[in-house]
N, C-alpha and C. Protein backbone atom coordinates (compact mmCIF):
# COMPACT_ATOMS: atom_id res chain seq x y z
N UNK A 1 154.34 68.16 157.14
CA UNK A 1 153.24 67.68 157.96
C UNK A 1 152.61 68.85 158.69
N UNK A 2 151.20 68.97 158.58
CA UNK A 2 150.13 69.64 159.27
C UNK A 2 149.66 69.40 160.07
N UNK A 3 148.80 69.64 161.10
CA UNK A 3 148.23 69.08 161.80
C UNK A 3 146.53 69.64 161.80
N UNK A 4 145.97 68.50 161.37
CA UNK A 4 144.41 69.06 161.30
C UNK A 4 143.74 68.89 162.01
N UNK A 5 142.69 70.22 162.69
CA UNK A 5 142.01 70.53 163.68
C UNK A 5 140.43 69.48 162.66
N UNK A 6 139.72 69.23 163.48
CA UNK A 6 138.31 68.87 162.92
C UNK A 6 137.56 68.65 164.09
N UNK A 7 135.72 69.34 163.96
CA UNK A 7 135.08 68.91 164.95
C UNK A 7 133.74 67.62 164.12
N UNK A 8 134.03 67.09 165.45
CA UNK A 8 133.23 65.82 165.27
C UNK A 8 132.05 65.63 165.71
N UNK A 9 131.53 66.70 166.66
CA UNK A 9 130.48 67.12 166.91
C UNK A 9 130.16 68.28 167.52
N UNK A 10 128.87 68.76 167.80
CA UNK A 10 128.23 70.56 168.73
C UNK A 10 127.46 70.20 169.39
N UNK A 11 127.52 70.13 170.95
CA UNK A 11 126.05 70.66 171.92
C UNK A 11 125.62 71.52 171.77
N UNK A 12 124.61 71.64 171.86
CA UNK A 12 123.85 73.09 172.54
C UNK A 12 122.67 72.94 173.19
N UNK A 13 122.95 74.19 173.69
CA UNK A 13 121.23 74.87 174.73
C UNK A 13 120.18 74.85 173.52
N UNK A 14 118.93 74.45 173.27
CA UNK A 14 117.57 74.53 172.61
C UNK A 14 117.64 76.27 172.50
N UNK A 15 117.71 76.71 173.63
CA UNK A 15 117.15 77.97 174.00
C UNK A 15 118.12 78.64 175.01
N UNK A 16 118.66 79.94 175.17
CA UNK A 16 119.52 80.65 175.87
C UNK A 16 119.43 82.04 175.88
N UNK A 17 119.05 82.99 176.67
CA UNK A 17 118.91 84.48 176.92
C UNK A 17 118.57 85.16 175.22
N UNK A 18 117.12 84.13 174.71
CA UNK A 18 116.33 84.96 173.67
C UNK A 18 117.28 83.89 172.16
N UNK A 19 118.37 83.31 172.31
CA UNK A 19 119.09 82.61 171.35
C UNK A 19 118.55 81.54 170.77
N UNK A 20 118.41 80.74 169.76
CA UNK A 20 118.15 79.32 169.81
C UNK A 20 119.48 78.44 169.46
N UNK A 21 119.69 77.56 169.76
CA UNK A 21 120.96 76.45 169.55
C UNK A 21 121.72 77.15 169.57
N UNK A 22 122.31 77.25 170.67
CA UNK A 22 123.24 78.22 171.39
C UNK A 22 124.40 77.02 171.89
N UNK A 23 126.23 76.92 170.94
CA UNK A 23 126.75 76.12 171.12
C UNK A 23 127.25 76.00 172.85
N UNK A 24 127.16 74.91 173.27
CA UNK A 24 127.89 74.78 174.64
C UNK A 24 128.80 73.90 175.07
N UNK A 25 128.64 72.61 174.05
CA UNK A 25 130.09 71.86 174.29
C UNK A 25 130.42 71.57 172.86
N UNK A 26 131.76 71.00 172.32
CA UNK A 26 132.11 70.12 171.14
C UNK A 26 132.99 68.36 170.93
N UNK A 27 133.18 68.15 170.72
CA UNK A 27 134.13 67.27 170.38
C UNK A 27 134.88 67.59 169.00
N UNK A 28 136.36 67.08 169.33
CA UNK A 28 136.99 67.91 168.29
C UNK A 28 138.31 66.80 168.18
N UNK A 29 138.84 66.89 167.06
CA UNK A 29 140.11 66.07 166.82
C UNK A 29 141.52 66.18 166.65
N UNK A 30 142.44 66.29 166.64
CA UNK A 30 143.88 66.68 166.21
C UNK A 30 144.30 65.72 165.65
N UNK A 31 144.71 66.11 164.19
CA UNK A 31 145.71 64.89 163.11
C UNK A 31 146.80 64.85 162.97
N UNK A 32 147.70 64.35 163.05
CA UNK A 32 149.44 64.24 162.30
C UNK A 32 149.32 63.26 161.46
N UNK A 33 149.83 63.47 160.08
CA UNK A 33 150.02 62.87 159.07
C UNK A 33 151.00 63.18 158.14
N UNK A 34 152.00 61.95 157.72
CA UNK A 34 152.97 61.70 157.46
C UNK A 34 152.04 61.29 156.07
N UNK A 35 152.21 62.07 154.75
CA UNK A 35 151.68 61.82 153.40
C UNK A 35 152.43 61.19 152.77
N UNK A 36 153.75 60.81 152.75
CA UNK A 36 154.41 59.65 152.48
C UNK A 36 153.89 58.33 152.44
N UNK A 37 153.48 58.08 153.52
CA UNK A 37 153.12 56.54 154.40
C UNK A 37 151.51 56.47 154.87
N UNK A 38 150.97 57.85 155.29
CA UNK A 38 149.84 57.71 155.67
C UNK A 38 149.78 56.99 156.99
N UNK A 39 151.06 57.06 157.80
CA UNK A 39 151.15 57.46 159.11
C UNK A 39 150.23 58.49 159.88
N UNK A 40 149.47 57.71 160.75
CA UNK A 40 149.03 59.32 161.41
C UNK A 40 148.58 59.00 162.92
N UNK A 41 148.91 60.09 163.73
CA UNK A 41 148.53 60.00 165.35
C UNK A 41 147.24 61.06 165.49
N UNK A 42 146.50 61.23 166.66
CA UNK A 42 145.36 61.59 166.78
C UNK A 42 145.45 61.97 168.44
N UNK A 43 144.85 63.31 168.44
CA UNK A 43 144.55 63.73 169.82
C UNK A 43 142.73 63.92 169.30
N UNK A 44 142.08 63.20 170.28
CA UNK A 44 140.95 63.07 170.31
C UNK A 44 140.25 63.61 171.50
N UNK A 45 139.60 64.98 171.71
CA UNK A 45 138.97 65.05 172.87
C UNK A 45 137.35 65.16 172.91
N UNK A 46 136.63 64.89 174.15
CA UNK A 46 135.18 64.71 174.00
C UNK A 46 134.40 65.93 174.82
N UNK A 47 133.58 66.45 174.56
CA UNK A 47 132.92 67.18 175.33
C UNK A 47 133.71 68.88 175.90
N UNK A 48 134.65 69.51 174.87
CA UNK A 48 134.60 70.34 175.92
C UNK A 48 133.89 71.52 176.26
N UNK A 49 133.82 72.19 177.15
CA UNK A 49 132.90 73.05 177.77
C UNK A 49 133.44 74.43 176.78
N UNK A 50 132.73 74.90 175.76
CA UNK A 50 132.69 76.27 175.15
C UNK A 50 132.36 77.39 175.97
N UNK A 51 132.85 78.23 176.90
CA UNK A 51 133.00 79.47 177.77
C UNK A 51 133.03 80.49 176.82
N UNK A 52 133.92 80.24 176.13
CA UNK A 52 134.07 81.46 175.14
C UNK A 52 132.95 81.26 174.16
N UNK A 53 132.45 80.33 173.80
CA UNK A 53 130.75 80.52 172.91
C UNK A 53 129.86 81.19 173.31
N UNK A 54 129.55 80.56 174.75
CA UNK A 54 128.15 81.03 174.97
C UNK A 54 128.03 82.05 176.33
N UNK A 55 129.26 82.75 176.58
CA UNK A 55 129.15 83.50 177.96
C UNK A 55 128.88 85.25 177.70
N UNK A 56 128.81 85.01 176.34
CA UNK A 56 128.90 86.65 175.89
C UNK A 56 128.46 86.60 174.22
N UNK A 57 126.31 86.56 174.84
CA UNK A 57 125.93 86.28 173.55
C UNK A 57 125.67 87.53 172.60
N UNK A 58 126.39 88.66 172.85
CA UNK A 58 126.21 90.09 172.18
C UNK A 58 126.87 89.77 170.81
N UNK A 59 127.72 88.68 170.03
CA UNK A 59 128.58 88.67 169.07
C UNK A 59 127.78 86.95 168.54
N UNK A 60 126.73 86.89 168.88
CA UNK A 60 126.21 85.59 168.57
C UNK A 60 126.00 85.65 167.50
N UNK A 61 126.51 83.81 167.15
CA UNK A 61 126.62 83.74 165.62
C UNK A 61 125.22 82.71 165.48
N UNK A 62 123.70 82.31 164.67
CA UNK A 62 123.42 81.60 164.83
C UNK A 62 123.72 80.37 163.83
N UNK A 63 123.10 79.35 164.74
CA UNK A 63 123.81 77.91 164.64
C UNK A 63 123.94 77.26 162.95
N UNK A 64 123.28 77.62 162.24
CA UNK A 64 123.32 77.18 160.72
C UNK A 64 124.27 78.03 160.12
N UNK A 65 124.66 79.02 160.66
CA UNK A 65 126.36 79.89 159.89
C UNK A 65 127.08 79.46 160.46
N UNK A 66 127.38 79.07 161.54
CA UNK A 66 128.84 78.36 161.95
C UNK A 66 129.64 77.61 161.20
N UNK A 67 130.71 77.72 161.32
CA UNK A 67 131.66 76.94 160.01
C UNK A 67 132.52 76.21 161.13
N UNK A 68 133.03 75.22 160.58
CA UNK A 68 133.88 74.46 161.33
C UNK A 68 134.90 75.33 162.17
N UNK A 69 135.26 76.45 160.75
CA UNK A 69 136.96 76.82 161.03
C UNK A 69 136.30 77.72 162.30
N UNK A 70 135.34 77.85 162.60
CA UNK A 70 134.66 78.77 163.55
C UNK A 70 134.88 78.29 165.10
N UNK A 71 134.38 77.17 164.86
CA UNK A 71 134.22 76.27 165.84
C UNK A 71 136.32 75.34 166.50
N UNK A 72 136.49 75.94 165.49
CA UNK A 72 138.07 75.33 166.06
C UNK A 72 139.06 76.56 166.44
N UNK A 73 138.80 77.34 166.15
CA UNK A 73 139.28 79.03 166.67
C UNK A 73 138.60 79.01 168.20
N UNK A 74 137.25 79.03 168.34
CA UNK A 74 136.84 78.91 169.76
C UNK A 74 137.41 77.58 170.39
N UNK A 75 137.86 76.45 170.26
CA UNK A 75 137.89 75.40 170.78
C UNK A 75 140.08 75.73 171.49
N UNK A 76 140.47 76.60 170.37
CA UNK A 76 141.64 77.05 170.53
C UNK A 76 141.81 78.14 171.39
N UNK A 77 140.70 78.75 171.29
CA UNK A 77 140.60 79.87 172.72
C UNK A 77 140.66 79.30 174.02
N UNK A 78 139.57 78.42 173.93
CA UNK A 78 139.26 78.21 175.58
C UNK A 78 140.34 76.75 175.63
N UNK A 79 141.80 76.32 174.75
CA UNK A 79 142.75 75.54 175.42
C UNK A 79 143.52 76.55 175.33
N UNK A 80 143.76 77.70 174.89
CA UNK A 80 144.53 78.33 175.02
C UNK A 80 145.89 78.15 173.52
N UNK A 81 145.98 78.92 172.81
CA UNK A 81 147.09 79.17 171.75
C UNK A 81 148.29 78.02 172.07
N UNK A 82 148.57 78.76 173.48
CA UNK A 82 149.93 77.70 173.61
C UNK A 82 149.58 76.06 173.94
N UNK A 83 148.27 75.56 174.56
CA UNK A 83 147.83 74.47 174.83
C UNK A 83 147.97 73.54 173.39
N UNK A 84 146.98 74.65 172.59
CA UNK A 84 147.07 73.96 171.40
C UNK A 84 148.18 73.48 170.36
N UNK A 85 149.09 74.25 170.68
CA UNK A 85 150.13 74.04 169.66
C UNK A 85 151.19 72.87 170.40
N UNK A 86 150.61 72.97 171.81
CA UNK A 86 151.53 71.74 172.99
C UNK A 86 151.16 70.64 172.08
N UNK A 87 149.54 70.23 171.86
CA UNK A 87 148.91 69.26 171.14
C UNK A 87 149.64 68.75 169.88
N UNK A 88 149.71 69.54 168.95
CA UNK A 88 150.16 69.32 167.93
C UNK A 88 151.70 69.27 168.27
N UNK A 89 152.54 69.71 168.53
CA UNK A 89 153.80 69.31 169.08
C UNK A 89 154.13 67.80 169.12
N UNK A 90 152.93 67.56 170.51
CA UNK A 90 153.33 66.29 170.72
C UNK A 90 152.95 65.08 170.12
N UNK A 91 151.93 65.58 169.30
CA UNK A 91 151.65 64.67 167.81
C UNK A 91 152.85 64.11 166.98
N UNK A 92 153.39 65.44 166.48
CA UNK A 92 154.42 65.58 165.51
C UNK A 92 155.28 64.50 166.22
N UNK A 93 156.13 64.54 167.60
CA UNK A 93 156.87 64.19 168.22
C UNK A 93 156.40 62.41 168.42
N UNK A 94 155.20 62.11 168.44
CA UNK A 94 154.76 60.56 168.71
C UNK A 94 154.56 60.26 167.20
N UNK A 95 154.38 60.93 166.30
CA UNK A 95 154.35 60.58 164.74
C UNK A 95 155.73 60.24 164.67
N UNK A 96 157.13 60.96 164.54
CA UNK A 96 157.88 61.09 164.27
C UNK A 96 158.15 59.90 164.70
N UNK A 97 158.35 59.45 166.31
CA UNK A 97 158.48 57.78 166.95
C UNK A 97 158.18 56.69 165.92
N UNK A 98 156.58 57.11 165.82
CA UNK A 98 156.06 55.85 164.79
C UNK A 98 156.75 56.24 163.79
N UNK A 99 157.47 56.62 162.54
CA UNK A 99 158.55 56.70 161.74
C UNK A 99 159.64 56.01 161.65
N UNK A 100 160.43 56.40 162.74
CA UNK A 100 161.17 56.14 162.72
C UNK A 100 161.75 54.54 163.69
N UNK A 101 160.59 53.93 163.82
CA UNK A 101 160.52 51.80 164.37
C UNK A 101 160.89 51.47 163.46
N UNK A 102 161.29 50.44 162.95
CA UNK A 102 161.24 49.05 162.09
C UNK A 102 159.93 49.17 162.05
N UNK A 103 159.56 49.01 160.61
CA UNK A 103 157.97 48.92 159.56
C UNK A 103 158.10 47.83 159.45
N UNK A 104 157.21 46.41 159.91
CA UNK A 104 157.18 44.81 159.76
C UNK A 104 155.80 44.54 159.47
N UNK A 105 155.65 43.95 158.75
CA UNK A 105 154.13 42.87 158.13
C UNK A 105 154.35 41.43 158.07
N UNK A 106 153.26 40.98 157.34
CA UNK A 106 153.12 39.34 157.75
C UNK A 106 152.59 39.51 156.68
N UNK A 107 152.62 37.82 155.96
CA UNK A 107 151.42 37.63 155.38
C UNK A 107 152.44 36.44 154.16
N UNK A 108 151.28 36.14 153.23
CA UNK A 108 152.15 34.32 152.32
C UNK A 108 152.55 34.96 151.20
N UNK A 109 153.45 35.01 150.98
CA UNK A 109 153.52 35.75 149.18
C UNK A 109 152.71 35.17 148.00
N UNK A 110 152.80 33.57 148.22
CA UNK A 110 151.64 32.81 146.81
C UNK A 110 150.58 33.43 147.26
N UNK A 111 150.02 33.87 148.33
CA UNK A 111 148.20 34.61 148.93
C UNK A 111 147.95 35.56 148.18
N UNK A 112 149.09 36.38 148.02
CA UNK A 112 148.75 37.89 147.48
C UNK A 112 147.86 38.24 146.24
């Protein structure tokens, strides 16, 4: 099991010190998935504030080259390496929970 980073969306400034669409916030996701079962938990956050995007536009990337994996390297900066891997940790660790319950369904067997 992996845990996959994905962004779900990009703010930006129109306009910023001569830039155009200059990123400033994202929304972004964290996956755990159990490919066995297709188990999976989710850290979902909204809006966060990109510091490390747009505070030092001398290395500016503009907005139609950005790649995801771009955008989740910065999103890992400004939680910090160890924040991030707390995330996925505690994925793994609430996946693992859901695993290891009693798996129960319902339903008529003649229905099926």
């Amino acid at each position: 099991m992996a845990a996959v980073w994905a962004i779900t969306n990009v703010d930006y400034y129109l306009e910023k010190d001569g830039h155009q669409k200059v990123v400033n916030r994202v929304d972004y996701t964290c996956t755990q998935t159990d490919e066995n079962t297709n188990t999976s938990t989710q850290h979902v956050s909204f809006s966060l504030p990109l510091v490390v995007a747009n505070d030092d536009l001398s290395n500016f990337t503009e907005y139609n080259d950005l790649t995801e994996e771009q955008l989740i390297g910065w999103v890992k900066t400004q939680l910090t390496e160890e924040t991030a891997s707390m995330i996925e940790q505690d994925l793994l660790v609430e996946l693992n929970e859901l695993l290891s319950t009693e798996q129960s369904a319902s339903g008529l067997p003649w229905a099926s």
